[in-house]
N, C-alpha and C. Protein backbone atom coordinates (compact mmCIF):
# COMPACT_ATOMS: atom_id res chain seq x y z
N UNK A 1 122.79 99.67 85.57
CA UNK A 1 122.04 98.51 86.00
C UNK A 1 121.75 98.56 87.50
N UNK A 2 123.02 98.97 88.14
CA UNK A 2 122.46 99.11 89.52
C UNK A 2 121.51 99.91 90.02
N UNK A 3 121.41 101.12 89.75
CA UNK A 3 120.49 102.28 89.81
C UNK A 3 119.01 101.54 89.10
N UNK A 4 118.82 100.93 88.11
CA UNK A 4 117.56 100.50 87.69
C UNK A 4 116.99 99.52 89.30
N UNK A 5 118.12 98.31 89.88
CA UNK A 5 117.86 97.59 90.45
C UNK A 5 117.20 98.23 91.73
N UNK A 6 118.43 99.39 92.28
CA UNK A 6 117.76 100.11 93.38
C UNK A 6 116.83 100.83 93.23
N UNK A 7 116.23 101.65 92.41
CA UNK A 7 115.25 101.91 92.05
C UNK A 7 113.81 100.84 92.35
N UNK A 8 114.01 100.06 91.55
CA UNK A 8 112.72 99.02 92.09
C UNK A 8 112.77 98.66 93.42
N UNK A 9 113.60 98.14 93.93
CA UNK A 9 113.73 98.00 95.20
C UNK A 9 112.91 99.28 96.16
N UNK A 10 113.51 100.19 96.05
CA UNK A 10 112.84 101.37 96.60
C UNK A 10 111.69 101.48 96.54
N UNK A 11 110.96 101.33 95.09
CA UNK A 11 109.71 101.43 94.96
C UNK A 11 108.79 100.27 95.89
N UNK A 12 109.64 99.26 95.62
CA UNK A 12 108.88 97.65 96.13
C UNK A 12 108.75 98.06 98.07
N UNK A 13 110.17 98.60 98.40
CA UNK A 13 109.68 98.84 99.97
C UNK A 13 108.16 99.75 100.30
N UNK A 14 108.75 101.25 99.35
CA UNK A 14 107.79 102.02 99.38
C UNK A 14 106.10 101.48 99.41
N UNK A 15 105.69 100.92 98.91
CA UNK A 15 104.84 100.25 98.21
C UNK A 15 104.15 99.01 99.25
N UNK A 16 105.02 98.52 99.72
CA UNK A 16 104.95 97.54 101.26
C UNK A 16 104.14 98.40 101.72
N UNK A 17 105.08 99.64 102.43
CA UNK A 17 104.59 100.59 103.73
C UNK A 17 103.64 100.92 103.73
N UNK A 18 102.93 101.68 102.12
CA UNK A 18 101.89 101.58 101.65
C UNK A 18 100.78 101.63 101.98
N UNK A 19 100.90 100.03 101.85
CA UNK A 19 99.78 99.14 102.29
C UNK A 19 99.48 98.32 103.40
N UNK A 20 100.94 98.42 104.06
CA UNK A 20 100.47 98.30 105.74
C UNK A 20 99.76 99.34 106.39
N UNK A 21 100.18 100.82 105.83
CA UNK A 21 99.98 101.83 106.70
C UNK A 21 98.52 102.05 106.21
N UNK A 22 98.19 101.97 104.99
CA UNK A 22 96.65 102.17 104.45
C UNK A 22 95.54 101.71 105.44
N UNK A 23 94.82 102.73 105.71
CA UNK A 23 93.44 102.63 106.92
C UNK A 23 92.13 102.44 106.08
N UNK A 24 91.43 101.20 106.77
CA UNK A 24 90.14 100.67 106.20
C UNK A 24 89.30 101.70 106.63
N UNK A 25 87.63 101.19 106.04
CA UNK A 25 86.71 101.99 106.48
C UNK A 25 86.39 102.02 107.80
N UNK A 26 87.05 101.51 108.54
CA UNK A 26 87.13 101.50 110.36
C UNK A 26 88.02 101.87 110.88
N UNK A 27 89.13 102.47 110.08
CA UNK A 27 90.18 103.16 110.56
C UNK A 27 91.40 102.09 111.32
N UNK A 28 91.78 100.97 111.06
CA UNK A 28 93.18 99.97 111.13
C UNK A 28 93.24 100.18 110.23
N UNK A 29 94.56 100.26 110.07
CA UNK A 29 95.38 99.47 109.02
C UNK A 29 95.88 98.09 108.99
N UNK A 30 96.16 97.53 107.65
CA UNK A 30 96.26 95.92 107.66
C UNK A 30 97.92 95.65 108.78
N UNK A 31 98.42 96.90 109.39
CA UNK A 31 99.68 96.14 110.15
C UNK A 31 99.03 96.13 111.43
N UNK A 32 98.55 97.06 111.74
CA UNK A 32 97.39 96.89 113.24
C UNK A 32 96.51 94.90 113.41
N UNK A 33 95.94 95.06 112.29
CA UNK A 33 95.27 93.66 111.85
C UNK A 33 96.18 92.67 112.01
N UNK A 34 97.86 92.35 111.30
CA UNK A 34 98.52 91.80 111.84
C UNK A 34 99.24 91.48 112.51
N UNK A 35 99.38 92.74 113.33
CA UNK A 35 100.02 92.33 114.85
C UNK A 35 99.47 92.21 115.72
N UNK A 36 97.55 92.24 115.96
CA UNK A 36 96.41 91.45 116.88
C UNK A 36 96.62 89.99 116.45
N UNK A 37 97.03 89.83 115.32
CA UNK A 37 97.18 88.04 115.24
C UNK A 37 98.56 87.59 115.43
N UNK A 38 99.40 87.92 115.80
CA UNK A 38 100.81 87.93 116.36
C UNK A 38 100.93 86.52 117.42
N UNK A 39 100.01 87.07 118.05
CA UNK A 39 100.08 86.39 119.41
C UNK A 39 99.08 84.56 119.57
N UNK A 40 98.09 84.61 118.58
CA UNK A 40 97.59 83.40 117.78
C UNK A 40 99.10 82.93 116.98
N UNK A 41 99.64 83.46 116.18
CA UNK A 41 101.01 82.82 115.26
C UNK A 41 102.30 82.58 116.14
N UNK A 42 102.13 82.58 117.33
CA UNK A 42 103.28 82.74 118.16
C UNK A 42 103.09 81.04 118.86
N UNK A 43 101.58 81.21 119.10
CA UNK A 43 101.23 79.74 119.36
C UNK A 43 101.38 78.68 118.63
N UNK A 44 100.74 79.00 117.48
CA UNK A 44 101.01 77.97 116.25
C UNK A 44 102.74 77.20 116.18
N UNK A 45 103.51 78.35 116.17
CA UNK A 45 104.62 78.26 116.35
C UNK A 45 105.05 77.17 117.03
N UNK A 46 104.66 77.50 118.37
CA UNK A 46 105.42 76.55 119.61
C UNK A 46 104.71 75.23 119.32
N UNK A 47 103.39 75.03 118.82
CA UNK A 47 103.06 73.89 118.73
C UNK A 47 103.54 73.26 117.59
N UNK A 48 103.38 73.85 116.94
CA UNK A 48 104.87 73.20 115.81
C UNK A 48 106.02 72.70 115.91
N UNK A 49 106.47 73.33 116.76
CA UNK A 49 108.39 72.88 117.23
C UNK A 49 107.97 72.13 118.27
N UNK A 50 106.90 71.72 119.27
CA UNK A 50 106.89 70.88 120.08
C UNK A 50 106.47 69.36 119.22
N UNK A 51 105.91 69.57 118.22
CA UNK A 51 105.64 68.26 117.44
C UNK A 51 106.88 68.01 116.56
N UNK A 52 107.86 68.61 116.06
CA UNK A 52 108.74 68.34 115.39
C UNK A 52 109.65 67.96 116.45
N UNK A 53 109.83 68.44 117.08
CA UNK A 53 111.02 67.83 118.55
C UNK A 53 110.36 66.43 118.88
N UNK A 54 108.97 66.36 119.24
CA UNK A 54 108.56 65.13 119.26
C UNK A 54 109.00 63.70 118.13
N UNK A 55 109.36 64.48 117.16
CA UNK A 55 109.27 63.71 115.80
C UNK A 55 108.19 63.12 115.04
N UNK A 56 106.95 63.87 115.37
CA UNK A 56 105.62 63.97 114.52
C UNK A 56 105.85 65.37 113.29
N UNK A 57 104.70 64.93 112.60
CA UNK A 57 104.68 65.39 111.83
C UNK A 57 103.54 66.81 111.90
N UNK A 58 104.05 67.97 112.10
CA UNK A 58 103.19 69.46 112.85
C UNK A 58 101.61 69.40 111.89
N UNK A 59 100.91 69.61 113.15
CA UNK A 59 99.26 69.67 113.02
C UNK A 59 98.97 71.30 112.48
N UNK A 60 99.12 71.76 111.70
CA UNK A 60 99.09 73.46 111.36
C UNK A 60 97.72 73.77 111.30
């Protein structure tokens, strides 16, 4: 049973990497794509925890 479990597992990481590492017809890949928006989600972030510290309810 364990060997079945790690098995999928393996496959499921494998399979991630995949498709981060997979290059479009412009040559990124979708992890390039999401770590240019990193820095937009980093904001979101703080404005989130500044409205929850406020005790509003976060504007997403």
């Amino acid at each position: 049973m364990g060997f079945i479990r790690n098995a999928i597992i393996g496959i499921a990481i494998f399979e991630g990497i995949k498709y981060l590492t997979k290059k479009d017809v412009l040559g990124t890949s979708n992890f390039e794509k999401i770590k240019e928006q990193v820095p937009e989600y980093i904001e979101k972030a703080k404005v989130a925890t500044e409205d929850i510290r406020a005790g509003r309810l976060p504007q997403v």
